[in-house]
Each structure stands twice: as C-alpha cells, then as structure tokens.
C-alpha atoms as a PDB file:
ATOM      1  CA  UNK A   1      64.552 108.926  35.492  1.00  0.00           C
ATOM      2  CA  UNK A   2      63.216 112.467  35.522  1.00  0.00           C
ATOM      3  CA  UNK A   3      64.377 115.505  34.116  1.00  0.00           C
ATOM      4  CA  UNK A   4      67.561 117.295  35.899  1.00  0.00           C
ATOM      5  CA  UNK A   5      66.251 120.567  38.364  1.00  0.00           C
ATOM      6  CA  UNK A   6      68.541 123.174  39.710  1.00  0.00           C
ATOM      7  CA  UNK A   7      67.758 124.051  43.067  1.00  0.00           C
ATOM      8  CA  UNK A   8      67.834 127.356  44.273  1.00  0.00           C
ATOM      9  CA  UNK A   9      70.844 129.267  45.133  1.00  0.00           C
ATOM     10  CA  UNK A  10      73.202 128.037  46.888  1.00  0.00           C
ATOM     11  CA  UNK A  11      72.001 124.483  46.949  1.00  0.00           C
ATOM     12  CA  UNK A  12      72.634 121.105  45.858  1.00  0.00           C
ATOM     13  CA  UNK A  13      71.919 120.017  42.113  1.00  0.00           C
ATOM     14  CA  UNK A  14      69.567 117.418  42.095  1.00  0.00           C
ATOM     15  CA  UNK A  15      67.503 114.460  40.144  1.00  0.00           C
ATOM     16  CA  UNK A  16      63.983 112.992  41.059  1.00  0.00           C
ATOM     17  CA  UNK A  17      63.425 109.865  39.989  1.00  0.00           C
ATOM     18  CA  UNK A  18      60.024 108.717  38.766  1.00  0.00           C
ATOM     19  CA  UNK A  19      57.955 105.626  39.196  1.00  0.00           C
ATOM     20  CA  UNK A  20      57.328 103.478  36.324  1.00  0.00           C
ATOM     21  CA  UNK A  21      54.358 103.982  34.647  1.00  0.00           C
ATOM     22  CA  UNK A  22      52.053 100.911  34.165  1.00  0.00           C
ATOM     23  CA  UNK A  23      48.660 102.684  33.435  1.00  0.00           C
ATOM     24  CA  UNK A  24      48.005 104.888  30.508  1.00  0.00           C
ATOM     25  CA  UNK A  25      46.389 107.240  32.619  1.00  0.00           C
ATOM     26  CA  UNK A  26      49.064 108.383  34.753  1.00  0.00           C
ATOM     27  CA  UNK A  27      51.485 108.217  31.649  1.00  0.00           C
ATOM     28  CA  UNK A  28      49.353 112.082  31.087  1.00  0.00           C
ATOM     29  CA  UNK A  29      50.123 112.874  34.918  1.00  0.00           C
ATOM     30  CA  UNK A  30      53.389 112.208  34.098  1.00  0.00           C
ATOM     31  CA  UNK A  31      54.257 114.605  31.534  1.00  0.00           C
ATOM     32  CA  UNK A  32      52.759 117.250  33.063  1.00  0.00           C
ATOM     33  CA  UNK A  33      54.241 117.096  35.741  1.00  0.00           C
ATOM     34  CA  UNK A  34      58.169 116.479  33.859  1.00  0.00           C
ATOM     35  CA  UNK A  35      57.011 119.863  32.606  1.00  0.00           C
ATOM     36  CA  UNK A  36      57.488 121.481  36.061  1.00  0.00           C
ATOM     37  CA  UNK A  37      60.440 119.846  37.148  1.00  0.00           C
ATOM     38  CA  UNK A  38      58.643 117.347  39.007  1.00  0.00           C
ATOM     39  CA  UNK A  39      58.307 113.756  39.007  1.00  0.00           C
ATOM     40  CA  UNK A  40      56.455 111.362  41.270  1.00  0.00           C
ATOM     41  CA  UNK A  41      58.758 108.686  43.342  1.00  0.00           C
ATOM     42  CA  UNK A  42      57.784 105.656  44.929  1.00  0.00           C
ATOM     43  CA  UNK A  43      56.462 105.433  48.388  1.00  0.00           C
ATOM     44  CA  UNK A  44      59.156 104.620  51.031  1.00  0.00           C
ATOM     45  CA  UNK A  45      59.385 103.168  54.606  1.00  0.00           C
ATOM     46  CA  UNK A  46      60.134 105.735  57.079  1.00  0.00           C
ATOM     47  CA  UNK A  47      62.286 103.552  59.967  1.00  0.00           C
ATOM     48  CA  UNK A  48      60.733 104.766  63.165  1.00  0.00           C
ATOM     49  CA  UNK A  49      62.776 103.568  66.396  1.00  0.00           C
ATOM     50  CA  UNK A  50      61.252 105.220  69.654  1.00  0.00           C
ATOM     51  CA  UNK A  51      61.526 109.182  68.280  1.00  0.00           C
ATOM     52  CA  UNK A  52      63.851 108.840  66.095  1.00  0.00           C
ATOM     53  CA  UNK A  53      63.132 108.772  62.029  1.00  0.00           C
ATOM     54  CA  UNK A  54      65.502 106.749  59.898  1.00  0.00           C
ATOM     55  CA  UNK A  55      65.280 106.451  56.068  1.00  0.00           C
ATOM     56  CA  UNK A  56      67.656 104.364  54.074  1.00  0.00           C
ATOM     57  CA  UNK A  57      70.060 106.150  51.666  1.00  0.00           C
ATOM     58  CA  UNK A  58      73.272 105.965  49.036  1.00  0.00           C
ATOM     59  CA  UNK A  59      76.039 108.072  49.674  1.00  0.00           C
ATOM     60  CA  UNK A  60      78.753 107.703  46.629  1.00  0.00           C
ATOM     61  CA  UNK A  61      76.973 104.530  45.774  1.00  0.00           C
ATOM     62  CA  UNK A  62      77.590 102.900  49.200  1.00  0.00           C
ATOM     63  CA  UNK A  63      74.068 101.938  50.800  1.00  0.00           C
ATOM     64  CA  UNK A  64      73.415 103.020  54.577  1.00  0.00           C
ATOM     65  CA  UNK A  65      70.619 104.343  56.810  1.00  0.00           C
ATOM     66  CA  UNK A  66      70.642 107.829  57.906  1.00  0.00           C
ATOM     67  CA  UNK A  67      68.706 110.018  60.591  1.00  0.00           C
ATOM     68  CA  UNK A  68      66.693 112.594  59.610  1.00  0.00           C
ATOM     69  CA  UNK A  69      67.094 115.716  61.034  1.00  0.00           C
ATOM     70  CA  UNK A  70      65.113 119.002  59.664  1.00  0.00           C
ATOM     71  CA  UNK A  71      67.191 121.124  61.773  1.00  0.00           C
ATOM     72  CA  UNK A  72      70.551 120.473  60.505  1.00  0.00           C
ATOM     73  CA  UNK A  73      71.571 123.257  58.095  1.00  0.00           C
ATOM     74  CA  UNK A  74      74.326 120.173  57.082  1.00  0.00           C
ATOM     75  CA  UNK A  75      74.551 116.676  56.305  1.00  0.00           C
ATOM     76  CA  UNK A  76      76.684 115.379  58.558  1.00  0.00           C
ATOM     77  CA  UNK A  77      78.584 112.137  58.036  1.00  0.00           C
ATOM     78  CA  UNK A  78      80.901 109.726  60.474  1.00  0.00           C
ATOM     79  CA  UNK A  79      84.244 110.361  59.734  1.00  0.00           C
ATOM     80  CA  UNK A  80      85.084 106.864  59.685  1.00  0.00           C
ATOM     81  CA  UNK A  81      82.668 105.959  57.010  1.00  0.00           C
ATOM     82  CA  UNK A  82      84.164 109.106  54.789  1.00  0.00           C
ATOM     83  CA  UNK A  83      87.902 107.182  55.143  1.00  0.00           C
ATOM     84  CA  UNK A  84      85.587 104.106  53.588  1.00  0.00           C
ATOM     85  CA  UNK A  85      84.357 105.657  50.892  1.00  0.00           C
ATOM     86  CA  UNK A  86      87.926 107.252  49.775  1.00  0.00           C
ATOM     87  CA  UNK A  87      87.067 110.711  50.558  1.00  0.00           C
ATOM     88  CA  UNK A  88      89.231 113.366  52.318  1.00  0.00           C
ATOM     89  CA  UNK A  89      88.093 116.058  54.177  1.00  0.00           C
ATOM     90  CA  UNK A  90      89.335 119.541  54.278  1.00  0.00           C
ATOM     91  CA  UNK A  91      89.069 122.340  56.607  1.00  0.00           C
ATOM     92  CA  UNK A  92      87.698 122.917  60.074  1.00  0.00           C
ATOM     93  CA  UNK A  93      85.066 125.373  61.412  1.00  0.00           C
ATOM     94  CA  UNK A  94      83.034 125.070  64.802  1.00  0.00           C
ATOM     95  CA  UNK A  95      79.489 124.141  64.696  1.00  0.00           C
ATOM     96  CA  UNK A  96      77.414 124.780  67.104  1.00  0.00           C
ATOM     97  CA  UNK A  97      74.483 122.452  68.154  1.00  0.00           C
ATOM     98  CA  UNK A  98      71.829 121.820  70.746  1.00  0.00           C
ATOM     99  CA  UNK A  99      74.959 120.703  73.399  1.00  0.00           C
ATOM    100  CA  UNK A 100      77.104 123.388  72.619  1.00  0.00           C
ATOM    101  CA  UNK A 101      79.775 123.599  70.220  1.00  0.00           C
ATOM    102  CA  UNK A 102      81.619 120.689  67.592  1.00  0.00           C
ATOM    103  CA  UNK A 103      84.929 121.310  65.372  1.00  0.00           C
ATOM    104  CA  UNK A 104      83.724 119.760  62.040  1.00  0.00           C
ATOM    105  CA  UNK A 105      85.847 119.213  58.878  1.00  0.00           C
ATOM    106  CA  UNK A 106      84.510 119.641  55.045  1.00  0.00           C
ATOM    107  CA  UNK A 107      83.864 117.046  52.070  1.00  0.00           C
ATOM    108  CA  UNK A 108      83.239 117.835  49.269  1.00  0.00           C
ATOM    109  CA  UNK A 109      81.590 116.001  45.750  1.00  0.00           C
ATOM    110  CA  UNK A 110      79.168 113.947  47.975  1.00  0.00           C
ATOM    111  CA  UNK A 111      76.416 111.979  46.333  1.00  0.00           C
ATOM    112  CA  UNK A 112      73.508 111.613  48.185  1.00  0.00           C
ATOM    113  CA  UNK A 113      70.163 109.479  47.205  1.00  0.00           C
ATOM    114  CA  UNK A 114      67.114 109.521  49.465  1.00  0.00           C
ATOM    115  CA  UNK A 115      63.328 108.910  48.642  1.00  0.00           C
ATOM    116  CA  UNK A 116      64.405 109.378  44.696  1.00  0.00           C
ATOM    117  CA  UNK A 117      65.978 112.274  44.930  1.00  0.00           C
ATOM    118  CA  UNK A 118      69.389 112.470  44.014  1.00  0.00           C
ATOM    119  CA  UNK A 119      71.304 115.185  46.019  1.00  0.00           C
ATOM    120  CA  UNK A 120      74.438 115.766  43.697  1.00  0.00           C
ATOM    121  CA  UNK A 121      78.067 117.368  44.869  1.00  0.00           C
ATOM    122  CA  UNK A 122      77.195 118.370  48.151  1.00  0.00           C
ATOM    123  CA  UNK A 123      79.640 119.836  50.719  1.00  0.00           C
ATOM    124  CA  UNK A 124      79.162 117.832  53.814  1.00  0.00           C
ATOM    125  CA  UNK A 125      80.751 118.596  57.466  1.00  0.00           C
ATOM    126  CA  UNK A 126      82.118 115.073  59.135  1.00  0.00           C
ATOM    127  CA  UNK A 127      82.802 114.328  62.085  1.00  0.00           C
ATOM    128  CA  UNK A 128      83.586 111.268  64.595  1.00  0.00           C
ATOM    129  CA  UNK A 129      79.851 110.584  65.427  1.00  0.00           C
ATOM    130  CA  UNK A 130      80.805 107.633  67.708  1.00  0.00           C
ATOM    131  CA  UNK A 131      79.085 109.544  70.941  1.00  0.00           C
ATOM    132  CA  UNK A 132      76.665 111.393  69.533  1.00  0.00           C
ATOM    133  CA  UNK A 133      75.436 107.503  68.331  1.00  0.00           C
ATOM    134  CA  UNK A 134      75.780 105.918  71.646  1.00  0.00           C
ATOM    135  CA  UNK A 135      74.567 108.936  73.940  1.00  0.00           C
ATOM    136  CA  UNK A 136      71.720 110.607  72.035  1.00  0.00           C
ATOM    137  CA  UNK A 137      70.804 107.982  68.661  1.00  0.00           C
ATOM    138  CA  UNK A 138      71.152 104.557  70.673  1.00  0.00           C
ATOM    139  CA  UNK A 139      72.457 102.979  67.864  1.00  0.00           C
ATOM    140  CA  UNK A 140      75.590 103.719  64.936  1.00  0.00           C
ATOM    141  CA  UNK A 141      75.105 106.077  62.359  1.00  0.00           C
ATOM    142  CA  UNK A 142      76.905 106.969  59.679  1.00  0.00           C
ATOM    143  CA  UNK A 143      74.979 109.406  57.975  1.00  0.00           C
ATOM    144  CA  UNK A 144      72.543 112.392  59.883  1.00  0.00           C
ATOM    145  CA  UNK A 145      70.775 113.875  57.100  1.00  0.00           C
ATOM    146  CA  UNK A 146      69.689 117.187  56.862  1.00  0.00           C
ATOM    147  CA  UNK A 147      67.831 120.340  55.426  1.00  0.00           C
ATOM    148  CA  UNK A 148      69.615 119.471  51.783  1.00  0.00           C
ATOM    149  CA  UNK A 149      66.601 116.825  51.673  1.00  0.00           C
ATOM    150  CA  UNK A 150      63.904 119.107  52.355  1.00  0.00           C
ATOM    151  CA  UNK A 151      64.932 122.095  50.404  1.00  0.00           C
ATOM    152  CA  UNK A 152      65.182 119.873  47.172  1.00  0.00           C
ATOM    153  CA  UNK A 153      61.485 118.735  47.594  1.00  0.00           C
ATOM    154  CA  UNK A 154      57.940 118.457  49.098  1.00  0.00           C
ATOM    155  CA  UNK A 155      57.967 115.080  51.002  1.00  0.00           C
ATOM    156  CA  UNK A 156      55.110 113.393  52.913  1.00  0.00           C
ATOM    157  CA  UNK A 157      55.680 112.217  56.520  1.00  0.00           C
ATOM    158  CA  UNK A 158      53.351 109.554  58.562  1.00  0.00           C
ATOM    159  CA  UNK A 159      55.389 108.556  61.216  1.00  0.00           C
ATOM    160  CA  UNK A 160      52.810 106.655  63.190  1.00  0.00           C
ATOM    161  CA  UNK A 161      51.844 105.249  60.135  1.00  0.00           C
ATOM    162  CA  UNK A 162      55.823 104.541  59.131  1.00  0.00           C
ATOM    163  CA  UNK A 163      55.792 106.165  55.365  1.00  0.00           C
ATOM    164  CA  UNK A 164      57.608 109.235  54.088  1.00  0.00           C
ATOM    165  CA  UNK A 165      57.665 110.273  50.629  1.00  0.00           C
ATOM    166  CA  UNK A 166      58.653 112.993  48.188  1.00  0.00           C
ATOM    167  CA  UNK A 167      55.836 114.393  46.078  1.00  0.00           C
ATOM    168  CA  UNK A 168      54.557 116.991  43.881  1.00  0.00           C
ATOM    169  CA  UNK A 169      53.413 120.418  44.184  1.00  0.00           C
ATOM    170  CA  UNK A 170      50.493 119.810  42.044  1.00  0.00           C
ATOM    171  CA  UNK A 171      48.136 118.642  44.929  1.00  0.00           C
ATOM    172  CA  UNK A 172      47.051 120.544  48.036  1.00  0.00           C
ATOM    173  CA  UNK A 173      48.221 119.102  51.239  1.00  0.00           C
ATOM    174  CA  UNK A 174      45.849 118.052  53.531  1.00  0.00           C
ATOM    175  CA  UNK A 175      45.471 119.946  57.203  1.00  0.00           C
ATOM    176  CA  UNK A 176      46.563 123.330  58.875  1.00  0.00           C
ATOM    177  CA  UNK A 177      48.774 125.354  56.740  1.00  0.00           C
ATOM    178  CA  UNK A 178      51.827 126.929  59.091  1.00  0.00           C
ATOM    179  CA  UNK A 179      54.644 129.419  57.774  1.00  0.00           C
ATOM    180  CA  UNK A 180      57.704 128.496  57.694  1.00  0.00           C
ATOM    181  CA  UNK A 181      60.212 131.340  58.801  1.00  0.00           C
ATOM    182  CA  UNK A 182      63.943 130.811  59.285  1.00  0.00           C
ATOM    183  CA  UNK A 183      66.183 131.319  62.309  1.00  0.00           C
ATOM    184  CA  UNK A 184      69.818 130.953  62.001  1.00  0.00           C
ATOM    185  CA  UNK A 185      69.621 128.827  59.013  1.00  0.00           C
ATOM    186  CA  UNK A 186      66.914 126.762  60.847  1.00  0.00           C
ATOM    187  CA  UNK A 187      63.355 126.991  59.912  1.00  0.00           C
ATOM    188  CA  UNK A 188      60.284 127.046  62.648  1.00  0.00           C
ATOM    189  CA  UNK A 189      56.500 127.048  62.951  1.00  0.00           C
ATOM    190  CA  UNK A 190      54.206 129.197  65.217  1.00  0.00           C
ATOM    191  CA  UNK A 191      53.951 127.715  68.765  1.00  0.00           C
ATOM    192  CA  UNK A 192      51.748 128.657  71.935  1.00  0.00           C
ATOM    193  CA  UNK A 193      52.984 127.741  75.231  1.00  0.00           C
ATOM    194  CA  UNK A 194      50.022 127.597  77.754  1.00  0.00           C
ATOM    195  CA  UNK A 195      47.678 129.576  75.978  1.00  0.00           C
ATOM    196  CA  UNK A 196      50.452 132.716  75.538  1.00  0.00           C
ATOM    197  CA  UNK A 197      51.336 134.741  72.466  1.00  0.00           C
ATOM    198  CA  UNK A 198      52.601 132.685  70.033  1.00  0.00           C
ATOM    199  CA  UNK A 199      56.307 132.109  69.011  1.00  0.00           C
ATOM    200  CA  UNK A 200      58.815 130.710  66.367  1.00  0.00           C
ATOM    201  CA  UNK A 201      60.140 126.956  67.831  1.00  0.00           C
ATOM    202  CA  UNK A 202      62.372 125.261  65.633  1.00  0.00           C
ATOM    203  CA  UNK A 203      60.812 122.553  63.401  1.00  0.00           C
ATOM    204  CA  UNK A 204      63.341 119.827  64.100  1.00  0.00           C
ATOM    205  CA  UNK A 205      62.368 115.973  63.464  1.00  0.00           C
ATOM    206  CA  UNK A 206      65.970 115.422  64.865  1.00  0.00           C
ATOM    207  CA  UNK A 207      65.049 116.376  68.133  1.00  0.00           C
ATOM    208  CA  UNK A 208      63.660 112.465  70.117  1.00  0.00           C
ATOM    209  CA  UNK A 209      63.558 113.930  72.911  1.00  0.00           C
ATOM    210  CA  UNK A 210      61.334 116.526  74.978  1.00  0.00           C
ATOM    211  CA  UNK A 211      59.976 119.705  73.635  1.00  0.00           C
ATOM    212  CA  UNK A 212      62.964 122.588  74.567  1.00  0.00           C
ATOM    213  CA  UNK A 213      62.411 125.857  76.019  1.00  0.00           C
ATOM    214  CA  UNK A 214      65.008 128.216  75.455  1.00  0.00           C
ATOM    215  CA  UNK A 215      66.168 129.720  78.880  1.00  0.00           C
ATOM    216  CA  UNK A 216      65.643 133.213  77.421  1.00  0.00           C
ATOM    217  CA  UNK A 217      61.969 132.361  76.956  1.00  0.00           C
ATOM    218  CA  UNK A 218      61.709 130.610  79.895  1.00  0.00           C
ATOM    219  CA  UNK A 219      62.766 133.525  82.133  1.00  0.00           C
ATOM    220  CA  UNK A 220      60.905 136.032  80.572  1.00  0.00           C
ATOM    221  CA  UNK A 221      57.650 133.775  81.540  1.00  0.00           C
ATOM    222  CA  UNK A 222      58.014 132.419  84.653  1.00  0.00           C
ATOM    223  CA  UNK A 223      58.612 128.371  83.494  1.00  0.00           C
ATOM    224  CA  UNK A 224      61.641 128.181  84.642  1.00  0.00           C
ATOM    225  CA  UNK A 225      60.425 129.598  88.570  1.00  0.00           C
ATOM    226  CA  UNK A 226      62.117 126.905  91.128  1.00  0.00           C
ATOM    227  CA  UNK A 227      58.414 125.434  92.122  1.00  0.00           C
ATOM    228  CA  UNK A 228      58.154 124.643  88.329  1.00  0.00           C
ATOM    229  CA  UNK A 229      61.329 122.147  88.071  1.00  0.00           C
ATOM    230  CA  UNK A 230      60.415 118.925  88.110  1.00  0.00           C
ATOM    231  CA  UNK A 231      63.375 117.224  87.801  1.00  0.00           C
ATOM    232  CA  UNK A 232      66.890 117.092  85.748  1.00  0.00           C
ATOM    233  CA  UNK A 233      68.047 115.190  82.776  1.00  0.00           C
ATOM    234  CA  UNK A 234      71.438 114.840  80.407  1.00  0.00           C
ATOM    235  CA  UNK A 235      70.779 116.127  77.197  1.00  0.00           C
ATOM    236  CA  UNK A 236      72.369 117.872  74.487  1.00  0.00           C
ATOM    237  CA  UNK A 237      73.412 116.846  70.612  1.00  0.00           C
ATOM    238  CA  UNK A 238      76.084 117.843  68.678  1.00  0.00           C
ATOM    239  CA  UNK A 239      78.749 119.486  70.506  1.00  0.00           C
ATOM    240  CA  UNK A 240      78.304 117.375  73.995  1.00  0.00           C
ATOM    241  CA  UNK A 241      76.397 116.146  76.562  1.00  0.00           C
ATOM    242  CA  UNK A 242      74.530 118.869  78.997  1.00  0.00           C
ATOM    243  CA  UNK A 243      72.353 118.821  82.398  1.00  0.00           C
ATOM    244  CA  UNK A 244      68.786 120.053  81.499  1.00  0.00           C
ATOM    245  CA  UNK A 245      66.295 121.326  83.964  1.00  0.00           C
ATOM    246  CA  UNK A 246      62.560 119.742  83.465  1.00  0.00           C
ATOM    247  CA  UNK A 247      59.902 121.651  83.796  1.00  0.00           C
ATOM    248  CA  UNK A 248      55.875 120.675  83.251  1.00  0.00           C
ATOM    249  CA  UNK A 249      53.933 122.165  80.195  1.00  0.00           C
ATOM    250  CA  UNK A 250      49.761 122.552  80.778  1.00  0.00           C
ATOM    251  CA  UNK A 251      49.170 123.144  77.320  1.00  0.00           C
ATOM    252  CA  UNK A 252      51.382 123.236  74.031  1.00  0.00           C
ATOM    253  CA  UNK A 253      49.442 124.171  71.248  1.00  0.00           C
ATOM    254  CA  UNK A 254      50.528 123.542  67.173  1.00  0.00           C
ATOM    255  CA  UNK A 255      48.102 123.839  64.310  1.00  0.00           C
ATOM    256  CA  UNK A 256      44.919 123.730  66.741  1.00  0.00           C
ATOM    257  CA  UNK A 257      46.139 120.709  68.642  1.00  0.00           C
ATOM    258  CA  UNK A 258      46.406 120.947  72.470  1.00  0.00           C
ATOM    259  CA  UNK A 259      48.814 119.285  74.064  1.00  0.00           C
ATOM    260  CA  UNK A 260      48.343 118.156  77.922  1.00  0.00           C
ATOM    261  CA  UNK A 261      50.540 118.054  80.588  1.00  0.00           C
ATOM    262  CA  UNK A 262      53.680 117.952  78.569  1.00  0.00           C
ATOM    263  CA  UNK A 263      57.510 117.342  80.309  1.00  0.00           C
ATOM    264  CA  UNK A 264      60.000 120.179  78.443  1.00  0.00           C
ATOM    265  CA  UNK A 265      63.625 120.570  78.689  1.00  0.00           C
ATOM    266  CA  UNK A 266      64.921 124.081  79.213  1.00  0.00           C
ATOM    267  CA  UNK A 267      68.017 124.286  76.937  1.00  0.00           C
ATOM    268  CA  UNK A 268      70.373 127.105  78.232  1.00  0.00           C
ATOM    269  CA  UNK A 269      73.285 126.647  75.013  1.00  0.00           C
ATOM    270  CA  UNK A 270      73.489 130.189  73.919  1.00  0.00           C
ATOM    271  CA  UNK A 271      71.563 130.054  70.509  1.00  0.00           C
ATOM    272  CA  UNK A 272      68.637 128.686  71.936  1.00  0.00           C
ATOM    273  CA  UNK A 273      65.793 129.276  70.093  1.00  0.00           C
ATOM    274  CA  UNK A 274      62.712 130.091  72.107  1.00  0.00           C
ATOM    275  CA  UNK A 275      61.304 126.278  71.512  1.00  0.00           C
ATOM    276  CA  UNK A 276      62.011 123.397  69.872  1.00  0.00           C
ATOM    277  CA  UNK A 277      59.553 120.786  68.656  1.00  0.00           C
ATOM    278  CA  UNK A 278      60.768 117.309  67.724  1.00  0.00           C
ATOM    279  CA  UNK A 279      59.054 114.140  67.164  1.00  0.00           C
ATOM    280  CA  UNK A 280      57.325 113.068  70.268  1.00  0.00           C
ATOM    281  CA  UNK A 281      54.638 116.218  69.238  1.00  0.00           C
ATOM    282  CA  UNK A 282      55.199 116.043  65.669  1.00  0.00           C
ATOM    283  CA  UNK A 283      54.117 112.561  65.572  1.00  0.00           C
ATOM    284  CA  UNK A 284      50.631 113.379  65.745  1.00  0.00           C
ATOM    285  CA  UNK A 285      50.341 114.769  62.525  1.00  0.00           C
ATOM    286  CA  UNK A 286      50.677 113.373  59.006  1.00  0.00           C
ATOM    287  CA  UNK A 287      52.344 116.434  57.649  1.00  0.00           C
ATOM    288  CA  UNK A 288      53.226 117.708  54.086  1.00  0.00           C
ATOM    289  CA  UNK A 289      56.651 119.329  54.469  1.00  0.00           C
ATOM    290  CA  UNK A 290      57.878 121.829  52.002  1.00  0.00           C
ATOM    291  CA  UNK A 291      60.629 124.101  53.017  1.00  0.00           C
ATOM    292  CA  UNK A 292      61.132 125.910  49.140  1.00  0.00           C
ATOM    293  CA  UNK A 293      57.733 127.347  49.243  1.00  0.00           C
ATOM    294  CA  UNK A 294      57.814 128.454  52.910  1.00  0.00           C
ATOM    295  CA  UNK A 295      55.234 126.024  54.589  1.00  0.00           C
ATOM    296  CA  UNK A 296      54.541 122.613  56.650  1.00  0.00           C
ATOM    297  CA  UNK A 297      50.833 121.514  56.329  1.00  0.00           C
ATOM    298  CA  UNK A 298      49.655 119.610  59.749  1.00  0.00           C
ATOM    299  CA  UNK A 299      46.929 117.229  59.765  1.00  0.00           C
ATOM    300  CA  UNK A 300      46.425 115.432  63.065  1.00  0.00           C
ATOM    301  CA  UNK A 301      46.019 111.496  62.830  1.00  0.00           C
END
C-alpha cells in the first residue's frame, strides 16, 4: 500500500495503492516515485456499455459498479443503497443538472475505492436514482461517480480499447495537450463549432448522449435558425426529463480532430454551458486526464 497524500483543499483524503513488485528493476521506480506521493496501480477494465463508462468500486467495503461522470462536482449515490450500508443522510440543498433541478440530501464519512485509489470521508449527495437509471443509464446504479476521482489523480482512459487507469506524473502523456479551465465547479476544454472561434464545452464523460449546445450559444450563431432543426428528442439528467431540439453540426473540432456531420442537442436548462462533450466524441481519443495540474492530453486512436 502506498504512502497516505492529502489532496488539495477542500478535498477528499486519499491512498493509492501500488502494484506488487516482482522485478528488481521497478522496485527503483518504485521508490521514487513513493517519494512524490505517487504510486503505480494496476491496470483496470473500464465497463463500456453503448456511451456510457462503468468502473467497478467499494463504497464502505460493499462492492458495486459505478458510472463515471467527469462533470459531477459530487458523488452521487442511490438512496436506497445508503439505507444498506447503515448510513443516514442529513440535509437538503437543490442541485441543479443537465434536466433542471434535484433536491439532494448529504452523507457523510463515505469510503470510496476506485482504480487503487482510496477516496476517504467524503461528503456525498444521495438521492433516489431509480429514474435517472431507467430513463438516461438503461440499467440500476447505485453509485455515479464523480470529479472526487479525478482530482485525486492522473488516470488513463481507452475507451475503445476498454482500460482506464490511474498513473503517475512522472511520464509525459501522449497527444494534444488542452487546458483545463473551470466553469461552475465543472471543468472544460477548448472547442470549435464549424470552424468558429473557439469556446469552453464542458468535459463530461457522463454525458452518452449527443454533443449539447447551450441555447445561449446557439442563438448568438445562428444553429438554432428553424431550417437548422432536424428533429426533437427527450433528454435531460439529473433533475428530470426535457424535450431537446436537434440540430446538425458540419464540423466539431477538439485537439485537431474534425468531426463530420455531427447530430447536437440544444440544451436550454439555464446554466447551460456553451457545449458539452461526452463520450460519443471523446471516444476517439486515448486521453491522459489530470484535473490537479489543469490539463487533458488527447491522442486520437
């Protein structure tokens, strides 16, 4: 087990567990590295289902899988499975999500394992995630996993290729470095929409669905113009179901990768963020993410 590292303020406690060393000559690797903080953990499965990315988990010792979901500045956890594992939850605040707005309650002293990392005494929000399972996941979930993950460490993602993976900051990533730059406690990467000035879309590997255009954005350029709508489709996260407007993309550009004739959803919830990239872009990239040092490294398959 490696060493214990604070996180930054404001965050979780954690551990990183390291792999068992067989060779002599990673045995050197290996104290460097417990020098820094960091340890090396074994390479995981990442459970793809159409665009949605699973990983398996322990939450107070109690196995389960969990979505992952860069965009949520909270875990969030069934409230069901809380009454199972003998935890009460305290509170209530409204948060607000890509369907609008959810009354959430608090738990807190949460124990959360993923990928090696051990994500100690967390405050979690909970919730009955019953519909947000059937309507938007497809399947029950106990656990959606969020931003405590990545600000604790630099993981690895492949989803095409199925593997995710926390690693150290001793190597440089592979492919286009982007800045990371937060919005309302979400973080985002630099975006062109048919070959326009770039802007901040929200970096969300919780989002299966289309790419969203905020309506703000979409006014102020002309995609969502009547002749553009292609068609209309129910939506929306946390906080309920929505109609969304369709509307046809020529060109999406991330990291020097063009995307053709792509469908987009124009989300109209008042915090929308100008976009919103999810998995069915992301997955053409093997990406590095690290949200404590401010960047996601994109290197298309």
């Amino acid at each position: 087990m490696g060493p214990e590292v604070a996180a930054t303020a404001g965050r979780a406690t954690y551990l990183e567990d390291g792999m068992t060393i067989r060779r002599i000559a990673f045995a050197v690797l290996v104290l460097l590295l417990a020098g820094c903080g960091q340890t090396l953990a074994p390479a995981q499965s990442l459970i793809v289902r159409g665009d949605r990315l699973f990983i398996s988990i322990s939450i107070n010792g109690v196995e389960t899988e969990a979505l992952l979901d860069s965009a949520a500045e909270a875990t969030f956890v069934d409230a069901a499975f809380i009454s199972k594992l003998g935890l009460e939850p305290k509170g209530a605040e409204t948060a607000k999500g890509t369907g609008g707005e959810q009354e959430v309650s608090f738990v807190e002293g949460v124990n959360i394992e993923a990928l090696g990392v051990k994500l100690n005494d967390l405050t979690v929000a909970t919730f009955d995630l019953a519909d947000l399972s059937r309507r938007v996941i497809g399947q029950p979930t106990n656990v959606i996993l969020g931003r405590e993950l990545f600000d604790a460490t630099r993981l690895e993602i492949d989803i095409e290729g199925g593997g995710i993976n926390a690693v150290s900051r001793h190597s440089d990533p592979e492919g286009v470095r982007l800045p990371l730059k937060a919005r309302r406690g979400v973080e985002t990467i630099p975006v062109s929409i048919e070959g326009a000035s770039e802007i901040d879309a929200d970096f969300d590997l919780g989002n299966g669905s289309e790419i969203l255009i905020g309506a703000g954005y979409a006014e102020r350029t002309g995609l969502n113009a009547p002749e553009r709508i292609i068609g209309e489709k129910r939506g929306g996260g946390v906080g309920g179901e929505v109609a969304r407007k369709l509307v046809r993309l020529g060109d999406v550009e991330i990291a020097g990768v063009h995307f053709t004739d792509v469908v987009a959803a124009i989300d109209e919830t008042a915090a929308a963020s100008d976009a919103n990239v999810g998995v069915s872009l992301l997955r053409r990239f093997k990406m590095t993410i690290d949200f404590a040092e401010g960047a996601v490294w994109l290197s298309e398959r």
